[in-house]
C-alpha atoms as a PDB file:
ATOM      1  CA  UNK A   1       0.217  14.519   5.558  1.00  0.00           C
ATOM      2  CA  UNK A   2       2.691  13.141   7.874  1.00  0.00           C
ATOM      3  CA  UNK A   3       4.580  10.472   7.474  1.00  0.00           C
ATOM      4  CA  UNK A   4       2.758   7.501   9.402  1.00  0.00           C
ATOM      5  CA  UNK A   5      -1.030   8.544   8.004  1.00  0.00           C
ATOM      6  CA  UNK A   6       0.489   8.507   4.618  1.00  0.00           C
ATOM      7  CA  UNK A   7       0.917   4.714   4.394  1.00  0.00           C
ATOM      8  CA  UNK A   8      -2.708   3.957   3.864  1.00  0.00           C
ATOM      9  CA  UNK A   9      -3.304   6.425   0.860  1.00  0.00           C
ATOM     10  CA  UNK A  10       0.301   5.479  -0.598  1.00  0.00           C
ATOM     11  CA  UNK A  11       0.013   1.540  -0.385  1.00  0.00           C
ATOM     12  CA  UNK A  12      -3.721   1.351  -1.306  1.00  0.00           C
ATOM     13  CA  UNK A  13      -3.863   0.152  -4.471  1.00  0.00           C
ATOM     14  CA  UNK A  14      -0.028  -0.105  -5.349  1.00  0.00           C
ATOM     15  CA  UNK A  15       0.500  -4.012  -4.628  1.00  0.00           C
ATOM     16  CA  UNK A  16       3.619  -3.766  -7.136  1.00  0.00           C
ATOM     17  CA  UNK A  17       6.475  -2.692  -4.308  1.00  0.00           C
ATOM     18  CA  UNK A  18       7.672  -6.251  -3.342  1.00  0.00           C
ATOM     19  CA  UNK A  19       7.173  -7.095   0.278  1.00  0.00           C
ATOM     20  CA  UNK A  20      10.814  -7.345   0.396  1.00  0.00           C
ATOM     21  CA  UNK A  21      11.083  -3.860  -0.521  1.00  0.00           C
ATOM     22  CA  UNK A  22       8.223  -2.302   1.339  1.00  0.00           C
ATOM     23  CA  UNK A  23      10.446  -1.499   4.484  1.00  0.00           C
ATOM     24  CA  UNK A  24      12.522  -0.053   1.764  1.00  0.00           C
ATOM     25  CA  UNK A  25       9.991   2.170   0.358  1.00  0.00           C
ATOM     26  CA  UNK A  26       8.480   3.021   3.789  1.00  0.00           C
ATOM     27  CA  UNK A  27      11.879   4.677   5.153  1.00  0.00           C
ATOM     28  CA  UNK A  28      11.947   6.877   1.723  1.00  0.00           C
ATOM     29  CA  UNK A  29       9.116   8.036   2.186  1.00  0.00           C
ATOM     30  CA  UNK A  30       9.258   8.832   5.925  1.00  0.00           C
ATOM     31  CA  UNK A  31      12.864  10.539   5.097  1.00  0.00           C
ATOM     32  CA  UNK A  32      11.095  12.714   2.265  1.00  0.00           C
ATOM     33  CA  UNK A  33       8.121  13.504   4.424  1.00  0.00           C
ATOM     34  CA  UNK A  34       9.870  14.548   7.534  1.00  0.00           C
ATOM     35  CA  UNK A  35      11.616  17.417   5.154  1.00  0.00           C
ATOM     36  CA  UNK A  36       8.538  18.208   3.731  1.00  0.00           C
ATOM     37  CA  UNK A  37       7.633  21.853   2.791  1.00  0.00           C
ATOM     38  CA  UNK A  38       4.990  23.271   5.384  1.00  0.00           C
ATOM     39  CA  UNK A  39       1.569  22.676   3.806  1.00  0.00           C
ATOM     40  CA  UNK A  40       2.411  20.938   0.572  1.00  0.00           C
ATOM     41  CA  UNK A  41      -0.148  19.133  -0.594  1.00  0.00           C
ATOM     42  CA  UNK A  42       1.461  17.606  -3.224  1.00  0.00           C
ATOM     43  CA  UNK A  43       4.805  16.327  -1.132  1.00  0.00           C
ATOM     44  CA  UNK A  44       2.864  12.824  -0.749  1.00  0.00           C
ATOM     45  CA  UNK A  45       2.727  12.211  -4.489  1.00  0.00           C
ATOM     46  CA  UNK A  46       5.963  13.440  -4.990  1.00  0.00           C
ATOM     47  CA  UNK A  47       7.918  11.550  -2.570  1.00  0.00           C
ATOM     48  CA  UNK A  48       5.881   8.614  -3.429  1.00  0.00           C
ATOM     49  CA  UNK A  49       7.617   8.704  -6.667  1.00  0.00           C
ATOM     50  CA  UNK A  50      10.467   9.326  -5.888  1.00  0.00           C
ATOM     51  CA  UNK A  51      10.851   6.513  -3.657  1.00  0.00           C
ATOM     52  CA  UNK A  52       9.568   4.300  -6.147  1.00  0.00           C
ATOM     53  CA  UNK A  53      11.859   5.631  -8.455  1.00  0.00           C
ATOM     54  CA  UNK A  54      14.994   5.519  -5.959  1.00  0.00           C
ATOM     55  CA  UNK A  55      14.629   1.554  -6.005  1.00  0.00           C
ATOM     56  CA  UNK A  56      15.192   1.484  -9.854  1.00  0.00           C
ATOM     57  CA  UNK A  57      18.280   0.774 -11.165  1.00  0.00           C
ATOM     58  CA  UNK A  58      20.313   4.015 -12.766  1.00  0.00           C
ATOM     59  CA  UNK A  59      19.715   8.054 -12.408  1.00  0.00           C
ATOM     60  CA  UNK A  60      17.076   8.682 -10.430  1.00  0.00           C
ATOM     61  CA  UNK A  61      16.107  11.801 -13.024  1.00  0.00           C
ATOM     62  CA  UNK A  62      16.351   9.316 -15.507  1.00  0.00           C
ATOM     63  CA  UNK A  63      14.022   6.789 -14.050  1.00  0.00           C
ATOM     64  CA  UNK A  64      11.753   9.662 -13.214  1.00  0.00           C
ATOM     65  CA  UNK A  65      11.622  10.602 -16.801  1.00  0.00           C
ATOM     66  CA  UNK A  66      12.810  14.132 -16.317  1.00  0.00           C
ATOM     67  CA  UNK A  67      15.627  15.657 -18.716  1.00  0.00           C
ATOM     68  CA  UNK A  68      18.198  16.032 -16.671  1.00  0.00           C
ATOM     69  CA  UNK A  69      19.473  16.463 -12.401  1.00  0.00           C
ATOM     70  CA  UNK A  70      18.466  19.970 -12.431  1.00  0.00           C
ATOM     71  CA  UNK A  71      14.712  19.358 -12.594  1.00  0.00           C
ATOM     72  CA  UNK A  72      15.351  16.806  -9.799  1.00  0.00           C
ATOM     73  CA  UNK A  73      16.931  19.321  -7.855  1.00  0.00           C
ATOM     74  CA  UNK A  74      13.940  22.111  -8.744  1.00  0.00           C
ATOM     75  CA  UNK A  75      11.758  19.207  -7.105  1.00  0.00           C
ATOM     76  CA  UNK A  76      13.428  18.611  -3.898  1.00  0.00           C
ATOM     77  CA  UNK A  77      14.067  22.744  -3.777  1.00  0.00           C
ATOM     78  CA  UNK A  78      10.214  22.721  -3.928  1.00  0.00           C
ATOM     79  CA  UNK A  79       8.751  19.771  -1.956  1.00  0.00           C
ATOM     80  CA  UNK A  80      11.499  19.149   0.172  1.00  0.00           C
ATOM     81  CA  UNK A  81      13.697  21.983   1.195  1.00  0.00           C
ATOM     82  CA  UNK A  82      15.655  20.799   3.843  1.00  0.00           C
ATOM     83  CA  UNK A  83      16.781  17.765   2.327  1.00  0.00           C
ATOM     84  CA  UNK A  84      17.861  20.248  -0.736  1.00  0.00           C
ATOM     85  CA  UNK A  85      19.715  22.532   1.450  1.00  0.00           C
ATOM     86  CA  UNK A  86      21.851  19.279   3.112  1.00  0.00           C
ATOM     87  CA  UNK A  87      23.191  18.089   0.003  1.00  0.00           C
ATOM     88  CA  UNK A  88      26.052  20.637   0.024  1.00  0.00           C
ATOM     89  CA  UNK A  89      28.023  18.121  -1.930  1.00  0.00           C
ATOM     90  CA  UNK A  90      26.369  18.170  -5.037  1.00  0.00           C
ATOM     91  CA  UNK A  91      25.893  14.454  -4.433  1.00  0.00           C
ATOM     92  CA  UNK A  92      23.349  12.203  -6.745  1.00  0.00           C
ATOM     93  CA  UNK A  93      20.584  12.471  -5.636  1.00  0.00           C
ATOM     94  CA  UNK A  94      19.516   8.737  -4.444  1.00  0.00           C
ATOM     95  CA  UNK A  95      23.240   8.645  -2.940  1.00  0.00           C
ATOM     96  CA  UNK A  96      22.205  10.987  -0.890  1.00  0.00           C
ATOM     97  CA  UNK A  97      18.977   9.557   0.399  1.00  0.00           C
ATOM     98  CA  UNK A  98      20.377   6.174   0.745  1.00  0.00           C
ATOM     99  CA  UNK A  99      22.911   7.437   2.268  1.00  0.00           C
ATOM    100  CA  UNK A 100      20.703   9.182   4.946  1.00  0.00           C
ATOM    101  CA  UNK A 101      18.430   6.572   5.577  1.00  0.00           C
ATOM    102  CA  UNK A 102      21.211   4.003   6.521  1.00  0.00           C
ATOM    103  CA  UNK A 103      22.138   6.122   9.182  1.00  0.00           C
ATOM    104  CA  UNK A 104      18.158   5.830  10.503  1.00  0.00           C
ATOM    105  CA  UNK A 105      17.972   3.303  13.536  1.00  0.00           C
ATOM    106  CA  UNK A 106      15.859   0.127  12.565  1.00  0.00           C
ATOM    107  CA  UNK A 107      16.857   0.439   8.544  1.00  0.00           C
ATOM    108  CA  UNK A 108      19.013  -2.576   7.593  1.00  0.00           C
ATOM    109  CA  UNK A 109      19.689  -1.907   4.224  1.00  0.00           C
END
């Protein structure tokens, strides 16, 4: 699914991102989506919750509910591989997306 015909199927139904978040949520996704394993049908749902995730406060492994960063990484190894393979660092994980998505013309955040 890319990332602009996702909005509909994502937002339906999911009236608890605050508007003031919503650009927010919309430039996650995009950012997962774009890196999105070839025929994944589940990368949607997956960066869907990340994203929603990304704007708790705290780990995002923790506010995902898994045990610990290396099941976080297993995900984005999975669903999103290129986004994996750029974090060369070792950096947290919604460091590193925040940090990519400020550099994304038309994000002020």
């Amino acid at each position: 699914m890319k990332p602009n015909t996702c909005y509909t199927y994502l937002m339906s139904g999911h009236g608890d991102i605050p508007k003031e978040r919503q650009n927010e949520y919309r430039a996650l996704v995009d950012l997962l989506l774009e890196s999105a394993a070839p025929g994944d049908d589940e990368a949607a749902a997956v960066a869907d919750r990340i994203s929603r995730a990304s704007m708790q406060p705290g780990h995002l492994w923790r506010a995902m509910e898994l045990d610990d960063r290396s099941e976080l990484r297993a995900l984005f190894e999975t669903h999103f591989p290129a986004l994996a393979a750029g974090n060369t660092k070792d950096m947290r994980w919604k460091k590193y997306l925040y940090k990519l998505m400020c550099g994304w013309p038309g994000f002020e955040g």
